[in-house]
PDB file of N, CA and C in Angstrom:
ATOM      1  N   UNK A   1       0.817  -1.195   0.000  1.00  0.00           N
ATOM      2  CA  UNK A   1       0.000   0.000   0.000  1.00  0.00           C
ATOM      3  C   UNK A   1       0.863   1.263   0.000  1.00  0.00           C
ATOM      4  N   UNK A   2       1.933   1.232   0.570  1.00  0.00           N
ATOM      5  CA  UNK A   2       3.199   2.380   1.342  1.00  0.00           C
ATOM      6  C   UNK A   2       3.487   2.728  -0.243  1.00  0.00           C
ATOM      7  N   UNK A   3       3.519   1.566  -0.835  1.00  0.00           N
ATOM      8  CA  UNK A   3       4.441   1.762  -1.919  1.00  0.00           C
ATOM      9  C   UNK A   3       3.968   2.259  -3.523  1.00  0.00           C
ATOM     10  N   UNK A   4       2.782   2.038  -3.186  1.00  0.00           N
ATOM     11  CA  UNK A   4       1.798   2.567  -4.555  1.00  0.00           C
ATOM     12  C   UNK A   4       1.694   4.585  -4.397  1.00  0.00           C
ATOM     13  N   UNK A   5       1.181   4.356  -3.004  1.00  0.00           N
ATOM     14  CA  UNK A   5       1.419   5.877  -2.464  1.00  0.00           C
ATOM     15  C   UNK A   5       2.801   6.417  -2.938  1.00  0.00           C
ATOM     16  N   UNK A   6       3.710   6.188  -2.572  1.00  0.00           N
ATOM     17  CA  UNK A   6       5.245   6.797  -2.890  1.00  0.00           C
ATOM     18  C   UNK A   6       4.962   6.744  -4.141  1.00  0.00           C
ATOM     19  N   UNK A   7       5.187   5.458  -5.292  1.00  0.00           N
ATOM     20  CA  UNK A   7       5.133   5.771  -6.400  1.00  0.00           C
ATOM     21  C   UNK A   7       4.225   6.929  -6.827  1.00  0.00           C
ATOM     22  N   UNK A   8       3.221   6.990  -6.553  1.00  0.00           N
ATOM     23  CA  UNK A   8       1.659   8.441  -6.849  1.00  0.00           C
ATOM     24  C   UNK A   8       2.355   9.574  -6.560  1.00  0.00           C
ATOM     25  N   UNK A   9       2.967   9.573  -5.238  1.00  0.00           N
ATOM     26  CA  UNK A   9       3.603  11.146  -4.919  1.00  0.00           C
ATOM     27  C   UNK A   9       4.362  11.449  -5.704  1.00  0.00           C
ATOM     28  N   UNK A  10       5.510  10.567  -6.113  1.00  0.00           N
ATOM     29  CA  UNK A  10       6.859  10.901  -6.794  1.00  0.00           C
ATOM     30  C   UNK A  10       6.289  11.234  -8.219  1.00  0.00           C
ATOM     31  N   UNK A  11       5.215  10.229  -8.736  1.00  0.00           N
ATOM     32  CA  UNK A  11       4.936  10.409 -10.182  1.00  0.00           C
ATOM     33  C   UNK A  11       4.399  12.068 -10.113  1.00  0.00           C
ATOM     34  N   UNK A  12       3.498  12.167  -9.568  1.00  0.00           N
ATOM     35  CA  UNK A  12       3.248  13.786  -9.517  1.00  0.00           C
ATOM     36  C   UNK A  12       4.533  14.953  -9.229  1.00  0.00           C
ATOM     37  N   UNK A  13       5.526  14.530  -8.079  1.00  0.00           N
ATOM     38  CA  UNK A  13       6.604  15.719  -8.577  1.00  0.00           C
ATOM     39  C   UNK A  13       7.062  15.954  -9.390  1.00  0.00           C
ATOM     40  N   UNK A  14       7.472  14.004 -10.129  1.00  0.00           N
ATOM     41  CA  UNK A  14       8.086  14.585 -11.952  1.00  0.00           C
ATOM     42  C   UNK A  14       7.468  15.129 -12.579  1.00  0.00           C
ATOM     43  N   UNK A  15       5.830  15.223 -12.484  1.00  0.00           N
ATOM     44  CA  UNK A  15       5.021  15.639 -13.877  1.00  0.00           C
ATOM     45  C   UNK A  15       4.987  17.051 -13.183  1.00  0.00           C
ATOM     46  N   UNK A  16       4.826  17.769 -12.015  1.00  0.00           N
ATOM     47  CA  UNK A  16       5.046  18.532 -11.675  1.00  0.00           C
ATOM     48  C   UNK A  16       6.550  19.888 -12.046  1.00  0.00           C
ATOM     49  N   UNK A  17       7.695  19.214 -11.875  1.00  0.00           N
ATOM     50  CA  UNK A  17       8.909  19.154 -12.375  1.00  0.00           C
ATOM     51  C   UNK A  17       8.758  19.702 -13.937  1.00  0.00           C
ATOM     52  N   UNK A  18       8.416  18.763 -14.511  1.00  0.00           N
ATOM     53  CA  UNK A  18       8.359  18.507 -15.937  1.00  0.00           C
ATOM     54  C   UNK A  18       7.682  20.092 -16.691  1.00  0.00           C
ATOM     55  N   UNK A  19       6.566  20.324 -15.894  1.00  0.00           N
ATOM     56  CA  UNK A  19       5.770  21.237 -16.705  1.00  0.00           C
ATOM     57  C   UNK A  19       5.962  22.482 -15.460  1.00  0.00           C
ATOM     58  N   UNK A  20       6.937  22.443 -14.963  1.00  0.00           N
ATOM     59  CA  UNK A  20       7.377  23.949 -14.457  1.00  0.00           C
ATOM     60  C   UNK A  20       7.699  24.887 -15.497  1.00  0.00           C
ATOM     61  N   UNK A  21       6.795  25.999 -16.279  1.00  0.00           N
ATOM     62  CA  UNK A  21       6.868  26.957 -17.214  1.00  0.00           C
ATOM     63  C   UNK A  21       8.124  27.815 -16.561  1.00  0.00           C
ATOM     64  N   UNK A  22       8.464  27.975 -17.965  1.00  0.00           N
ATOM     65  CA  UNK A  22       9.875  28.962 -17.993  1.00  0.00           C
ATOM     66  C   UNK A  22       9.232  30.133 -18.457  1.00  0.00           C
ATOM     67  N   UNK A  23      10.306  31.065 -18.597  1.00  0.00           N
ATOM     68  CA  UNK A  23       9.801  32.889 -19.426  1.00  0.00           C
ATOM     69  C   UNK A  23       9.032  32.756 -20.431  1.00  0.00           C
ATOM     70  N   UNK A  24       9.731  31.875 -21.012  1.00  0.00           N
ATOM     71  CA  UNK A  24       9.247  31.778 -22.434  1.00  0.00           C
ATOM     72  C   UNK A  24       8.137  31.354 -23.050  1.00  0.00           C
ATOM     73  N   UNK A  25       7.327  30.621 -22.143  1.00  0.00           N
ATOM     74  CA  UNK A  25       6.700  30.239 -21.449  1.00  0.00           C
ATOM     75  C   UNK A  25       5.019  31.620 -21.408  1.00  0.00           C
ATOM     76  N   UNK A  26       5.776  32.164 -20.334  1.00  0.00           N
ATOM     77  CA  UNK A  26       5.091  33.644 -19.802  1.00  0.00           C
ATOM     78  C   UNK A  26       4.690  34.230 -20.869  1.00  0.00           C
ATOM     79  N   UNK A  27       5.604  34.911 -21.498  1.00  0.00           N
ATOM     80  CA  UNK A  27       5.419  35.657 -22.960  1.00  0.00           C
ATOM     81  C   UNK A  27       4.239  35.141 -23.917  1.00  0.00           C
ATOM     82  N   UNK A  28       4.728  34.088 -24.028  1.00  0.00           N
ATOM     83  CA  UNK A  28       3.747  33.028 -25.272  1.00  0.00           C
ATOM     84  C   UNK A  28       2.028  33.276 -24.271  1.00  0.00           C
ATOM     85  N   UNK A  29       2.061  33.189 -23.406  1.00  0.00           N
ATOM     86  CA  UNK A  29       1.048  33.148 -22.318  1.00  0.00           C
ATOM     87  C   UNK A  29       0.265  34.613 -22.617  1.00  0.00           C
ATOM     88  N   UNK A  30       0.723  35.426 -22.268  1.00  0.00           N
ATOM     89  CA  UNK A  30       0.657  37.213 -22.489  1.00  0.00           C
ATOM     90  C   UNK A  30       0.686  37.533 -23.831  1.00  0.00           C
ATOM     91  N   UNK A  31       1.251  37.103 -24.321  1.00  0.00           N
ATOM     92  CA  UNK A  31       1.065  37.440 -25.911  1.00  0.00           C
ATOM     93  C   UNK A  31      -0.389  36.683 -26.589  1.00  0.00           C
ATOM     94  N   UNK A  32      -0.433  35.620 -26.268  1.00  0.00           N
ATOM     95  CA  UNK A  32      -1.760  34.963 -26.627  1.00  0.00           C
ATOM     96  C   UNK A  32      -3.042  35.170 -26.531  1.00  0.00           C
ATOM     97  N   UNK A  33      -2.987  36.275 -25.054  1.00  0.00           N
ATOM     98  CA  UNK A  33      -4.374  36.378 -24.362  1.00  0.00           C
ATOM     99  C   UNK A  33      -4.288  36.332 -22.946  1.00  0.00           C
ATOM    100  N   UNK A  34      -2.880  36.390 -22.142  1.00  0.00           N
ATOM    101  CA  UNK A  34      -3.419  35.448 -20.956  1.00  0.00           C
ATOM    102  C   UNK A  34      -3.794  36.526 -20.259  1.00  0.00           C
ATOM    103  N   UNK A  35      -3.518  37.778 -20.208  1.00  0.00           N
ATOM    104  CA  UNK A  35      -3.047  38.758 -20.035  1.00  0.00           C
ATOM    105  C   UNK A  35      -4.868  39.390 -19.956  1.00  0.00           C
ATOM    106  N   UNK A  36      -5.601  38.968 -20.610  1.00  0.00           N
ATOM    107  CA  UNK A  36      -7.234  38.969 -19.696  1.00  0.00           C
ATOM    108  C   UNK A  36      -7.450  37.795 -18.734  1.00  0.00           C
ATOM    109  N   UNK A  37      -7.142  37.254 -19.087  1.00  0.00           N
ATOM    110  CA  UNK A  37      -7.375  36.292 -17.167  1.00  0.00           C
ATOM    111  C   UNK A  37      -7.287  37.114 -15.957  1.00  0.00           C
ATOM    112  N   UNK A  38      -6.186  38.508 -16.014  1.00  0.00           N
ATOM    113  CA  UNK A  38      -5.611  39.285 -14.678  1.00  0.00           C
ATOM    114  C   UNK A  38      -6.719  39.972 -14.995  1.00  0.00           C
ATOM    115  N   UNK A  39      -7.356  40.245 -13.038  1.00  0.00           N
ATOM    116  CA  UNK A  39      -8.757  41.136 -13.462  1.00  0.00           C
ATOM    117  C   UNK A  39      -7.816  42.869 -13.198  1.00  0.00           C
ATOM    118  N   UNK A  40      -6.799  42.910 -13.299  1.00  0.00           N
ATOM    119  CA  UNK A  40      -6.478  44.265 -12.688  1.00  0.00           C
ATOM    120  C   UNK A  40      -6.266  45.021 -14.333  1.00  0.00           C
ATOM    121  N   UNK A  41      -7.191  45.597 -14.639  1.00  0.00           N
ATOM    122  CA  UNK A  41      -7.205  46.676 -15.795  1.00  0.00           C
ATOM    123  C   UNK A  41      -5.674  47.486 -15.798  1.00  0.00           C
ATOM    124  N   UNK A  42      -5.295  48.110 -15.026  1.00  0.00           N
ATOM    125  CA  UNK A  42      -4.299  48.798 -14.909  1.00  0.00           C
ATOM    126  C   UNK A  42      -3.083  47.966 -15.497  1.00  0.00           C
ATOM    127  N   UNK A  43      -2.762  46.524 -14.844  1.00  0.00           N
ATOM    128  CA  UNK A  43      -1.883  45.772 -15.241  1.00  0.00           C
ATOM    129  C   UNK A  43      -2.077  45.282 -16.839  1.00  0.00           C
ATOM    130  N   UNK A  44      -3.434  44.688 -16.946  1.00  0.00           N
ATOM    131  CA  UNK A  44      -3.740  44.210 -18.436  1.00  0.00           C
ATOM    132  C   UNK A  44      -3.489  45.300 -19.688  1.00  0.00           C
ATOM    133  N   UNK A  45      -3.997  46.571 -19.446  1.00  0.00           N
ATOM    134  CA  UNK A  45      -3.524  47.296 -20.257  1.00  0.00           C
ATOM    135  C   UNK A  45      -1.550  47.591 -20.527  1.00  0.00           C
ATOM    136  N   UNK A  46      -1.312  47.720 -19.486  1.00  0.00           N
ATOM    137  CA  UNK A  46       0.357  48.065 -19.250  1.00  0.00           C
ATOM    138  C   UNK A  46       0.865  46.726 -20.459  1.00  0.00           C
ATOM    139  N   UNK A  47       0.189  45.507 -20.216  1.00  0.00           N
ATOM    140  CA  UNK A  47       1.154  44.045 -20.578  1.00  0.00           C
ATOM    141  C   UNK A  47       0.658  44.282 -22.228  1.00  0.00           C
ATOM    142  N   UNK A  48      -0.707  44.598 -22.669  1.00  0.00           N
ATOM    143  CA  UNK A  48      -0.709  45.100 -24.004  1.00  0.00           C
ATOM    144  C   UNK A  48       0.118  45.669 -24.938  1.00  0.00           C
ATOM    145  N   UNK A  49       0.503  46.760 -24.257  1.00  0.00           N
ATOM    146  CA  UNK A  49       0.768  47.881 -24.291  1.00  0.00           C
ATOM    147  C   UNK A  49       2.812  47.431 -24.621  1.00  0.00           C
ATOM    148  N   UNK A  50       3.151  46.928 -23.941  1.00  0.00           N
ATOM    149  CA  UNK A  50       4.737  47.011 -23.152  1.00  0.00           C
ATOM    150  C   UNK A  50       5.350  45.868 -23.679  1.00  0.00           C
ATOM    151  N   UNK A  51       4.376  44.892 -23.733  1.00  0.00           N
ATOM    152  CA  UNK A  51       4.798  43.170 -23.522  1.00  0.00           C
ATOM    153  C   UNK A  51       6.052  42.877 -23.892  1.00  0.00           C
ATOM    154  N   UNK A  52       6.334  43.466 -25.129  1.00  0.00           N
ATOM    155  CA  UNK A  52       7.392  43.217 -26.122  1.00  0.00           C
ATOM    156  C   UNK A  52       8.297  43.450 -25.047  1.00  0.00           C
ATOM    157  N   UNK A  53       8.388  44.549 -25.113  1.00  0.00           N
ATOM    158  CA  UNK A  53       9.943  45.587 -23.756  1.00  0.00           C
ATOM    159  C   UNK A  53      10.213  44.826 -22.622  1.00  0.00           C
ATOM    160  N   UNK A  54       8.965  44.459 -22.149  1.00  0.00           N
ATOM    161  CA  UNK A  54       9.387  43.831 -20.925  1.00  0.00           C
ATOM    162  C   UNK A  54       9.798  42.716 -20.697  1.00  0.00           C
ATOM    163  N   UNK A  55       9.219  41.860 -21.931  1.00  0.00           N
ATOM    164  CA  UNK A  55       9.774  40.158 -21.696  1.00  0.00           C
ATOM    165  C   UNK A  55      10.677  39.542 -22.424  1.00  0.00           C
ATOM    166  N   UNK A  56      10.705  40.959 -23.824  1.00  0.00           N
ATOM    167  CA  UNK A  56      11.947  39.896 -24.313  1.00  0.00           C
ATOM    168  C   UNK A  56      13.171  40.710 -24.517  1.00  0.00           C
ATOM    169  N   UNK A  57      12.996  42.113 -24.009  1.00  0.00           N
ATOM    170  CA  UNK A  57      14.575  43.333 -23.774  1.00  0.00           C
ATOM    171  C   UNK A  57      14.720  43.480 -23.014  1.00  0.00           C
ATOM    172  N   UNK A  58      13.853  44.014 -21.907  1.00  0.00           N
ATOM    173  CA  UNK A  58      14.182  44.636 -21.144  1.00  0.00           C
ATOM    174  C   UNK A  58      14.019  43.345 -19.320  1.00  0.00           C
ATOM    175  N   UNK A  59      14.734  42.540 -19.442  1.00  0.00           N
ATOM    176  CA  UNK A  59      14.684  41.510 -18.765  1.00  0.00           C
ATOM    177  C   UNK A  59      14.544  41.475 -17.186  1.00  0.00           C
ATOM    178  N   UNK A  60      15.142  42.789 -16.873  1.00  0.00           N
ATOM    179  CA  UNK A  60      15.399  43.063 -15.190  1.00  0.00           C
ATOM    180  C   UNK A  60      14.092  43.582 -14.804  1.00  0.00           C
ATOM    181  N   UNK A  61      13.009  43.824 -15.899  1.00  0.00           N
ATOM    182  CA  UNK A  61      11.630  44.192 -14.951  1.00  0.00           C
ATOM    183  C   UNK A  61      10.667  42.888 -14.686  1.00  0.00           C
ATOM    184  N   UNK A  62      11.297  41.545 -14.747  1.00  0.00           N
ATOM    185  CA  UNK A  62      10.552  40.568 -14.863  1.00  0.00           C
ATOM    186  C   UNK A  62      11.478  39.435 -14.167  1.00  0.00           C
ATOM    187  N   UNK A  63      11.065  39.238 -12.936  1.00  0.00           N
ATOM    188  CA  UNK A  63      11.469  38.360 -11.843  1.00  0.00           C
ATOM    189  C   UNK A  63      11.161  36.822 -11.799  1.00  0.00           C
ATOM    190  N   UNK A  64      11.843  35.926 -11.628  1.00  0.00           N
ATOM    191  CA  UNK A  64      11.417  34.438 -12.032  1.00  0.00           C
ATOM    192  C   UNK A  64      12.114  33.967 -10.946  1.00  0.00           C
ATOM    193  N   UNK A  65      10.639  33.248  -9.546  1.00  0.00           N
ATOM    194  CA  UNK A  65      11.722  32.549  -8.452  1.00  0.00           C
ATOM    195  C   UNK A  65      10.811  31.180  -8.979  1.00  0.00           C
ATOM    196  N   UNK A  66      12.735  30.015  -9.332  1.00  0.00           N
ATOM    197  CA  UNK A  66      12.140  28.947  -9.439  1.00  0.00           C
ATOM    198  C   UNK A  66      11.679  28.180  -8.657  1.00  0.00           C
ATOM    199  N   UNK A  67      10.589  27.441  -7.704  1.00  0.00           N
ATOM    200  CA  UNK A  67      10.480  26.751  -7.126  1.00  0.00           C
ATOM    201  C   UNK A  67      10.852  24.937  -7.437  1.00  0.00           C
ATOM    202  N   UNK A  68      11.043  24.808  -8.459  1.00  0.00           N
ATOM    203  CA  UNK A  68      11.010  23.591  -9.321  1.00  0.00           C
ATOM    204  C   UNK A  68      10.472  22.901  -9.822  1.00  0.00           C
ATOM    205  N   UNK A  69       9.116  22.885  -8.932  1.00  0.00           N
ATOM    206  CA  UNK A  69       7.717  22.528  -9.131  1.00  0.00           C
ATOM    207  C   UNK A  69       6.989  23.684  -9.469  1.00  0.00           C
ATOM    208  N   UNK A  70       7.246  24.355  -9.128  1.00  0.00           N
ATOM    209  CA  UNK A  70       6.026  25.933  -9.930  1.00  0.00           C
ATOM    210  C   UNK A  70       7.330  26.944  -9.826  1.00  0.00           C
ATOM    211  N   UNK A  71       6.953  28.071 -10.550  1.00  0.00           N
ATOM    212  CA  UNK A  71       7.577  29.850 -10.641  1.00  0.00           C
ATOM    213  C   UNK A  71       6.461  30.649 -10.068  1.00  0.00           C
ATOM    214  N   UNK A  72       7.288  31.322  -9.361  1.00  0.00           N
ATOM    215  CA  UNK A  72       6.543  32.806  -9.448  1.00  0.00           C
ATOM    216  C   UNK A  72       7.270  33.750 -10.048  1.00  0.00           C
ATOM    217  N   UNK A  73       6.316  34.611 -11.216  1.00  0.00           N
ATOM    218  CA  UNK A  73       7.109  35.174 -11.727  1.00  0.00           C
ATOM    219  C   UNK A  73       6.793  36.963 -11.289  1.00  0.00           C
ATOM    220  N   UNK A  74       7.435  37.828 -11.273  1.00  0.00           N
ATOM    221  CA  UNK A  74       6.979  39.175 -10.611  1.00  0.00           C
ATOM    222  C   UNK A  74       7.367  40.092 -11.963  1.00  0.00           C
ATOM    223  N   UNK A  75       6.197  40.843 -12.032  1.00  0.00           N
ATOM    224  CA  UNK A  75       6.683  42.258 -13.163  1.00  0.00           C
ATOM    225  C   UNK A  75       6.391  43.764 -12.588  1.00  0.00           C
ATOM    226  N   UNK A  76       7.886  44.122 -12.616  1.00  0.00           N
ATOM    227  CA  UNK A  76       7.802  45.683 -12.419  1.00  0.00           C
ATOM    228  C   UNK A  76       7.423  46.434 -13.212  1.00  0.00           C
ATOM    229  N   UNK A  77       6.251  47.024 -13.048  1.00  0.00           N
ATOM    230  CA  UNK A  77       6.346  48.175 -13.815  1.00  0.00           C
ATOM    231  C   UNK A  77       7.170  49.638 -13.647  1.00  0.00           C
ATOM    232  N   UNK A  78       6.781  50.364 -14.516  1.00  0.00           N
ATOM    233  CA  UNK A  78       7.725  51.599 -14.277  1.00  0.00           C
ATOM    234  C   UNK A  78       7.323  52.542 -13.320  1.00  0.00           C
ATOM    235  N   UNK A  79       6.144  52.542 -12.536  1.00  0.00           N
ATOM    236  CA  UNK A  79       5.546  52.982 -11.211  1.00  0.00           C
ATOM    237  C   UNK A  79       5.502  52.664  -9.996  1.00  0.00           C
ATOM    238  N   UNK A  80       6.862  51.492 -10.141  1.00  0.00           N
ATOM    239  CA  UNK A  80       6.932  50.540  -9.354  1.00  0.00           C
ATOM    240  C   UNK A  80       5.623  49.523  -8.504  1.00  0.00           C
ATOM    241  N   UNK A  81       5.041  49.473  -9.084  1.00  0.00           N
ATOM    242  CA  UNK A  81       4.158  48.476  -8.715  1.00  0.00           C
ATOM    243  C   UNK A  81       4.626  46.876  -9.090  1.00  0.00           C
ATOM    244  N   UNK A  82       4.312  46.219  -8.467  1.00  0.00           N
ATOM    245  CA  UNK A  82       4.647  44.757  -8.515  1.00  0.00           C
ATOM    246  C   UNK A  82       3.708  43.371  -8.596  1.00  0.00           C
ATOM    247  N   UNK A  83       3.409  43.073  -9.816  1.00  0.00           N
ATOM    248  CA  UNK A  83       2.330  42.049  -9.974  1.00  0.00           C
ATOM    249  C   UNK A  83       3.303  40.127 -10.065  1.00  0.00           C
ATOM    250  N   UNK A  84       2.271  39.919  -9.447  1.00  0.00           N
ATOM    251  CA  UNK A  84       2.965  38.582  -9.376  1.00  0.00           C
ATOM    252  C   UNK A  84       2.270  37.239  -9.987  1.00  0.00           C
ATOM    253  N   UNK A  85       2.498  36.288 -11.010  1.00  0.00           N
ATOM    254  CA  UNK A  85       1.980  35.565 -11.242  1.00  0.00           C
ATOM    255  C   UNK A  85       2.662  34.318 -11.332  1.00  0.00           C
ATOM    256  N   UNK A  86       1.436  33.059 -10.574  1.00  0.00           N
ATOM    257  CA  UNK A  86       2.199  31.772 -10.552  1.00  0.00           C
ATOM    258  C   UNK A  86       1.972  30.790 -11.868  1.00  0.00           C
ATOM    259  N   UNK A  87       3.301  29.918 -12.093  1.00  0.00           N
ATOM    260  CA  UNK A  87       3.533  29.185 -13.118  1.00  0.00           C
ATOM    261  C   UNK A  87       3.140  27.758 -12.689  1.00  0.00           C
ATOM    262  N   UNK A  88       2.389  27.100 -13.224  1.00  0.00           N
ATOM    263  CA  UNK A  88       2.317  25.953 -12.528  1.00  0.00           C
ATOM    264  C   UNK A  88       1.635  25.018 -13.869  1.00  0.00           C
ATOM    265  N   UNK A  89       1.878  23.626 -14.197  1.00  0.00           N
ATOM    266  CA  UNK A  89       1.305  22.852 -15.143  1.00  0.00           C
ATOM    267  C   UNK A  89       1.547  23.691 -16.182  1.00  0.00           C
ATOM    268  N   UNK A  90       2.356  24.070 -16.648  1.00  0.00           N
ATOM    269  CA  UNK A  90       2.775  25.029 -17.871  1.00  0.00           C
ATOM    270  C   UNK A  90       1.474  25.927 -18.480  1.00  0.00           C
ATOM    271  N   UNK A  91       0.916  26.472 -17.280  1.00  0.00           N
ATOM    272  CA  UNK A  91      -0.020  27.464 -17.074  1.00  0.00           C
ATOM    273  C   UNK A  91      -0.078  28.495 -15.771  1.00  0.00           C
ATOM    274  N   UNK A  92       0.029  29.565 -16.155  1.00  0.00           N
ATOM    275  CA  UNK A  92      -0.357  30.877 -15.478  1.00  0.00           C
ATOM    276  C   UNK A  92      -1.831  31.316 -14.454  1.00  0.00           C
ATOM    277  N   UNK A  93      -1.504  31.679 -13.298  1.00  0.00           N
ATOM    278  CA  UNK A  93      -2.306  32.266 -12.515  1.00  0.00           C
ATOM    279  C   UNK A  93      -1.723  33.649 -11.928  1.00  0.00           C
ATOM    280  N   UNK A  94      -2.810  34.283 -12.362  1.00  0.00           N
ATOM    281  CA  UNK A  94      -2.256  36.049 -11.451  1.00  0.00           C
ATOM    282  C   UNK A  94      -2.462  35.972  -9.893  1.00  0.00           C
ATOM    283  N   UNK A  95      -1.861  36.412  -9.464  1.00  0.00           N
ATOM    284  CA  UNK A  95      -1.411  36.146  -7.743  1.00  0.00           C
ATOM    285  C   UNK A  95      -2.097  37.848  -7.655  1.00  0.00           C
ATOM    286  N   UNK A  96      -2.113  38.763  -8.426  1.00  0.00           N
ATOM    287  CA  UNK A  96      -1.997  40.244  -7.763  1.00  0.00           C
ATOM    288  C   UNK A  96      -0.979  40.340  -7.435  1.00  0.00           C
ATOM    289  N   UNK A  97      -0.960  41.473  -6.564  1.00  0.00           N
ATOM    290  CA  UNK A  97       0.277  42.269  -6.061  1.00  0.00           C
ATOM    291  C   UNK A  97       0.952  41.846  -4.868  1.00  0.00           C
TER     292      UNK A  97
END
């Protein structure tokens, strides 16, 4: 029984593991649309607006802590505000600020 369990847990960290989204990831995400999922107008317009600058030049306004199993990824804007969204199953959730 011990051992079906272990196998179940472990199989879920690899698939977990596995589909930890990278930047590149993010972008494709925001560029696609994801970028209405966030209900914060202020932010959705900015990522319209910016997307390009921020995710694929201008790299230091866009924070990536790996957990291994998920990211959180954080974007500065230039008003310093700080939105945070989690990576998880090689899909995006907005955390807010």
């Amino acid at each position: 029984m011990y051992k079906k369990i272990a196998i179940v847990v472990i199989t879920i960290l690899i698939i977990l593991f596995i589909m930890n989204p990278g930047g590149g990831y993010l972008a494709h995400w925001i560029m696609e649309g994801g970028q209405y999922e966030i209900e914060d107008e202020i932010l959705r317009s900015y990522l319209q607006e910016e997307i390009i600058q921020y995710v694929f030049y201008d790299r230091g306004n866009v924070e990536r802590e790996n957990h291994y199993l998920y990211s959180i990824y954080r974007i500065r804007l230039e008003d310093g505000e700080v939105y945070r969204i989690l990576g998880i199953f090689n899909s995006f959730e907005p955390l807010g600020e």
